[in-house]
Protein backbone atom coordinates (compact mmCIF):
# COMPACT_ATOMS: atom_id res chain seq x y z
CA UNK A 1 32.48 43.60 -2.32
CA UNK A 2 28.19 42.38 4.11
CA UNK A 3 26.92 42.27 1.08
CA UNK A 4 25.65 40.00 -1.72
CA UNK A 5 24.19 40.86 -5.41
CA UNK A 6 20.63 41.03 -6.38
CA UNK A 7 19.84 37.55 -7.35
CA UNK A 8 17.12 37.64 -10.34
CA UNK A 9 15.52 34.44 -11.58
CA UNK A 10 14.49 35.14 -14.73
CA UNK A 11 11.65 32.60 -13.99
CA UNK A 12 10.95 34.75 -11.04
CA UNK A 13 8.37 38.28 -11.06
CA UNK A 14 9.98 41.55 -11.97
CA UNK A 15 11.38 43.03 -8.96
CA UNK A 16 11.77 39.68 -6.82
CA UNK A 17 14.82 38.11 -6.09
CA UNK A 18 15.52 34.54 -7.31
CA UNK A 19 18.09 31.73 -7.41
CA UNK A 20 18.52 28.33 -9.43
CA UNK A 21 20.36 25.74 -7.91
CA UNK A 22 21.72 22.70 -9.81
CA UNK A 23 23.73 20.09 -8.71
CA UNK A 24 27.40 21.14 -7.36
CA UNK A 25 26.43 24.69 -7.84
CA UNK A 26 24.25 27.94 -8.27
CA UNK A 27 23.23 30.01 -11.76
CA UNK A 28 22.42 33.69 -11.48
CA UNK A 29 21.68 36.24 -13.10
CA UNK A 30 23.13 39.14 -11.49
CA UNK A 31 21.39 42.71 -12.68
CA UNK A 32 22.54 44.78 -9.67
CA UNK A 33 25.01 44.92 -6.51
CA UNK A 34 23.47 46.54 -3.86
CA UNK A 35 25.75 47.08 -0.83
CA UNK A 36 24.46 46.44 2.70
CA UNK A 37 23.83 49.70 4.43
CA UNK A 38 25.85 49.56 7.08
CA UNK A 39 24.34 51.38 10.57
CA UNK A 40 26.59 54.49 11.74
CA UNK A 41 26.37 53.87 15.34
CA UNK A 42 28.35 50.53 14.42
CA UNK A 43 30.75 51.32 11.97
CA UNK A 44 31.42 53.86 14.37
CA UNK A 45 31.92 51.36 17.28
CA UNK A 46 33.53 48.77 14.82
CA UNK A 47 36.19 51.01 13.21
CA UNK A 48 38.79 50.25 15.95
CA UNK A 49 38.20 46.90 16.36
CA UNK A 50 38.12 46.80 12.09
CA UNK A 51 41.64 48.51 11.97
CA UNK A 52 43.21 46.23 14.49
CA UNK A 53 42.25 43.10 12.76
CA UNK A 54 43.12 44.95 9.52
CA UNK A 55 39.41 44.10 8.33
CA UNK A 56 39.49 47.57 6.27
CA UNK A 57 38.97 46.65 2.44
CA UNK A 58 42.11 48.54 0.85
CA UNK A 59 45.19 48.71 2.22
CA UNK A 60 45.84 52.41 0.94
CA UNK A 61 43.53 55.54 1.14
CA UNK A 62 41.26 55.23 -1.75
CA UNK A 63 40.99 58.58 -4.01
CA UNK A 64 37.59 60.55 -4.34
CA UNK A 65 36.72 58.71 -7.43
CA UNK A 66 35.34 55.42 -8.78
CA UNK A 67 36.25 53.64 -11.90
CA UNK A 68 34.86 51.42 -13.96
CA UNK A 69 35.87 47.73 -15.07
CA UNK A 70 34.09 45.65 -17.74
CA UNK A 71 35.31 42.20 -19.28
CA UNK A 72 33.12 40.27 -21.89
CA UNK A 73 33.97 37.11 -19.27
CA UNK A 74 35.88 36.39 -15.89
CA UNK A 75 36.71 32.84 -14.93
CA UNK A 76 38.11 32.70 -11.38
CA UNK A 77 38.66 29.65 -8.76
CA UNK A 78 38.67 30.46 -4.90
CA UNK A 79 35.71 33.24 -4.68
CA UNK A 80 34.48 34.73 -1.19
CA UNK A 81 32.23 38.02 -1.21
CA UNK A 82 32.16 40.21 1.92
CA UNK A 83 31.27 43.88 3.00
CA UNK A 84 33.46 45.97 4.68
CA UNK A 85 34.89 49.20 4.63
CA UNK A 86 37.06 51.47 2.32
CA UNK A 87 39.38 54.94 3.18
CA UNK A 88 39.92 57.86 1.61
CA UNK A 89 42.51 60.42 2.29
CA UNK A 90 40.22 62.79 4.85
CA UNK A 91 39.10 59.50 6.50
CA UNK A 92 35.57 59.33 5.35
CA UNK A 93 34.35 55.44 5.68
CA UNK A 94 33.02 54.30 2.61
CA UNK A 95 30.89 50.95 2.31
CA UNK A 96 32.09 48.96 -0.27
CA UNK A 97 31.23 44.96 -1.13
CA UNK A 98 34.65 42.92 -1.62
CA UNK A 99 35.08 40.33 -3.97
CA UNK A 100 38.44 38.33 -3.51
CA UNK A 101 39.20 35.63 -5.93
CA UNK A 102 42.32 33.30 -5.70
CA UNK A 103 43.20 33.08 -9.10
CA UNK A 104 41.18 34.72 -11.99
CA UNK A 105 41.58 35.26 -15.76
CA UNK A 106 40.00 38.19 -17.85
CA UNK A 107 38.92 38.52 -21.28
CA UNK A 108 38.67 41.81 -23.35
CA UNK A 109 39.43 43.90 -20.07
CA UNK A 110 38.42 47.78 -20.03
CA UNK A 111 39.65 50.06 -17.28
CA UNK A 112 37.93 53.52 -17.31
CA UNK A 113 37.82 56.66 -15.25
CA UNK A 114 36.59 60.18 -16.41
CA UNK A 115 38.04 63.65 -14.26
CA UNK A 116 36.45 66.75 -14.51
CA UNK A 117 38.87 69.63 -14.37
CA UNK A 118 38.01 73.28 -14.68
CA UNK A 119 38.36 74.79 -17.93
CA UNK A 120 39.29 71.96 -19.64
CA UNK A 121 36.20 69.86 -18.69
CA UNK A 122 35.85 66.24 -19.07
CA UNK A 123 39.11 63.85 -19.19
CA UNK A 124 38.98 60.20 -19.66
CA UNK A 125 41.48 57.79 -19.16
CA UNK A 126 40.87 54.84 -20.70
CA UNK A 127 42.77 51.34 -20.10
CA UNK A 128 42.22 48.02 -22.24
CA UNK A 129 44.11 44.37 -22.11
CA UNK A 130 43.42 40.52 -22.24
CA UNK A 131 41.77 40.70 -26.11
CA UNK A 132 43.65 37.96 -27.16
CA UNK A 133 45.37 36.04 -24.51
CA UNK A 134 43.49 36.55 -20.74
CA UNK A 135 44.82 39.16 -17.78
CA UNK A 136 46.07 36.79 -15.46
CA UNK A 137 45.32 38.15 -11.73
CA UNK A 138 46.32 35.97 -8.30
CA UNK A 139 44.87 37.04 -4.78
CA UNK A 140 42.39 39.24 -6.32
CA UNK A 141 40.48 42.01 -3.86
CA UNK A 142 37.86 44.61 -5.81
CA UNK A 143 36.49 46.70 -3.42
CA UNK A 144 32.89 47.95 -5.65
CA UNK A 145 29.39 49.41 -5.14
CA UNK A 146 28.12 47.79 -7.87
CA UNK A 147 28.25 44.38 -10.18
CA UNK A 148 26.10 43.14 -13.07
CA UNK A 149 26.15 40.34 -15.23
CA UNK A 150 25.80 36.57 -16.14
CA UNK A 151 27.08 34.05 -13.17
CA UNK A 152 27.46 30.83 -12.47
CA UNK A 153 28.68 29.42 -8.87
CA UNK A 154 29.73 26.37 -8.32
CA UNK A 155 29.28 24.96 -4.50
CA UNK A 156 28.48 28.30 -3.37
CA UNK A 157 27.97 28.84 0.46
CA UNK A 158 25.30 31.80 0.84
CA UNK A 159 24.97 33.62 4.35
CA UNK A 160 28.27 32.26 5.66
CA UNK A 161 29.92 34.65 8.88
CA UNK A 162 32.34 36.41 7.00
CA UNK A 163 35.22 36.25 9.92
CA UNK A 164 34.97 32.28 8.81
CA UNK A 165 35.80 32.32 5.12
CA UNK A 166 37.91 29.92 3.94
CA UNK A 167 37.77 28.96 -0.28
CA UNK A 168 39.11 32.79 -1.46
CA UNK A 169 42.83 34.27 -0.64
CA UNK A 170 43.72 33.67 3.23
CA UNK A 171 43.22 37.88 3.54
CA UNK A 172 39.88 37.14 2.22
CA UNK A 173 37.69 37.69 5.36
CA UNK A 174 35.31 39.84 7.47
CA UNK A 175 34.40 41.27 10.47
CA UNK A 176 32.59 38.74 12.52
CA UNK A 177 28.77 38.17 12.69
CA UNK A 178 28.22 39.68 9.01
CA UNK A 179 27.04 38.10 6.09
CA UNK A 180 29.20 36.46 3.94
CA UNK A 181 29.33 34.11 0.66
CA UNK A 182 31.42 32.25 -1.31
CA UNK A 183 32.54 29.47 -3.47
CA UNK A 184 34.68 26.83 -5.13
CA UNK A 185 34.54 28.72 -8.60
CA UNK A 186 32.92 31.66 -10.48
CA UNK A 187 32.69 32.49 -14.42
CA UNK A 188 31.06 35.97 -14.89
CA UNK A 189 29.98 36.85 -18.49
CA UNK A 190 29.15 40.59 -19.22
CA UNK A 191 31.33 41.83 -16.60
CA UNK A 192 30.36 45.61 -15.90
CA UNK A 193 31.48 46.91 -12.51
CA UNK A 194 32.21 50.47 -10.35
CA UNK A 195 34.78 50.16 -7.87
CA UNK A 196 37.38 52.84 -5.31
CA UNK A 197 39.83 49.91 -5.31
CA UNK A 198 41.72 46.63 -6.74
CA UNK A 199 44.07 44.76 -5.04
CA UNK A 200 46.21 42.01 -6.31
CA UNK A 201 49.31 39.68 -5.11
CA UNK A 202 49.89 39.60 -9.13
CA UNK A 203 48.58 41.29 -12.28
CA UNK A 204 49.23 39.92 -15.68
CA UNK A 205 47.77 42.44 -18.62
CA UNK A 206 48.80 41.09 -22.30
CA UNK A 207 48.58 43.82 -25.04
CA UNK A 208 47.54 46.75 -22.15
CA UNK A 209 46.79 49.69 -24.23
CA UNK A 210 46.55 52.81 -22.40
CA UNK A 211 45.10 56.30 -23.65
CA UNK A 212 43.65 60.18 -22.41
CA UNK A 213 41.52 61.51 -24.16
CA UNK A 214 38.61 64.72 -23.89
CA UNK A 215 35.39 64.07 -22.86
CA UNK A 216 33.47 61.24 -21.13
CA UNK A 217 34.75 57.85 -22.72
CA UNK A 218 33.73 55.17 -20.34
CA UNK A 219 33.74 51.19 -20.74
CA UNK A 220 29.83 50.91 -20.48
């Protein structure tokens, strides 16, 4: 979660990007997350100066595979949106877009992730939470390649340096001279996500349900 979603007017012609602004805030309609292509020569160049200010996304080497999250709707306050730069374990750099919220709150969570293993095939591990009362999450940091759904900003700030962001969690910022967004609040419905990480100071899930099962079994 530098990089910013696909903002599609649905006023606007298919294939252009476009934004409604009201009064005190933004509505969008958010049908893909593209991530800013970072240029080698300058993550090369930046990596040092990245890992000395601690700019890199997740604090822990990410494993070699995504997940998916999807939540019918996400209410948050405190919201900045940055690029930057995940880890894995044989220190390959991957670009990721970070969204950090303050304090956020969940409905009908789904967690998903499917391994392939030889022989047995496809496993799925499948986690849900937050169908009746919301998951509760403070300092908030998903680290994803891609976003979708319904949102609605309210005094959003859009092309902001990311080293100077200052309404998410105090980690929440860039390297300098990137692009950067964020705002006072967010409310996401139709949540449907891929990520390598989450981060979070604390993580509330009422009735978690956890299961394995064979095959693919994915939240969308």
């Amino acid at each position: 979660m530098a990089d910013s979603p696909n903002l599609s007017d649905s006023s606007a012609p298919p294939g252009r990007d476009g934004m409604k602004d009201g009064e005190g805030g933004g509505r969008v309609r958010w049908r893909r997350f593209a991530v800013l292509t970072i240029p080698a020569i300058a993550v090369t160049a930046g990596l040092g100066l990245a890992l000395a200010q601690g700019a890199l996304a997740a604090s822990f080497a990410v494993s070699g595979q995504q997940f998916k999250v999807s939540a019918t709707s996400l209410e948050g306050e405190g919201f900045a949106q940055y690029g930057s730069i995940d880890v894995n374990a044989r220190e390959e750099l991957i670009p990721v877009a970070v969204t950090a919220i303050k304090e956020a709150k969940l409905h009908s969570l789904c967690q998903s992730v499917v391994t392939t293993l030889p022989v047995v095939g496809d496993i799925s591990l499948n986690l849900t939470a937050g169908k009746k009362a919301p998951v509760e999450a403070s300092n908030l940091f998903v680290d994803a390649t891609q976003l979708a759904g319904d949102a609605v900003f309210s005094n959003i700030e859009i092309g902001r340096d990311a080293s100077t962001l200052d309404k998410g969690p105090a980690e929440a910022v860039g390297m300098q001279d990137l692009f950067a967004q964020q705002a006072d609040t967010v409310s996401i419905t139709g949540l449907q996500q891929t990520a390598w990480a989450t981060n979070a100071g604390t993580f509330k899930l009422s009735g978690l349900s956890m299961n394995i099962s064979k095959g693919k079994k994915e939240c969308f």
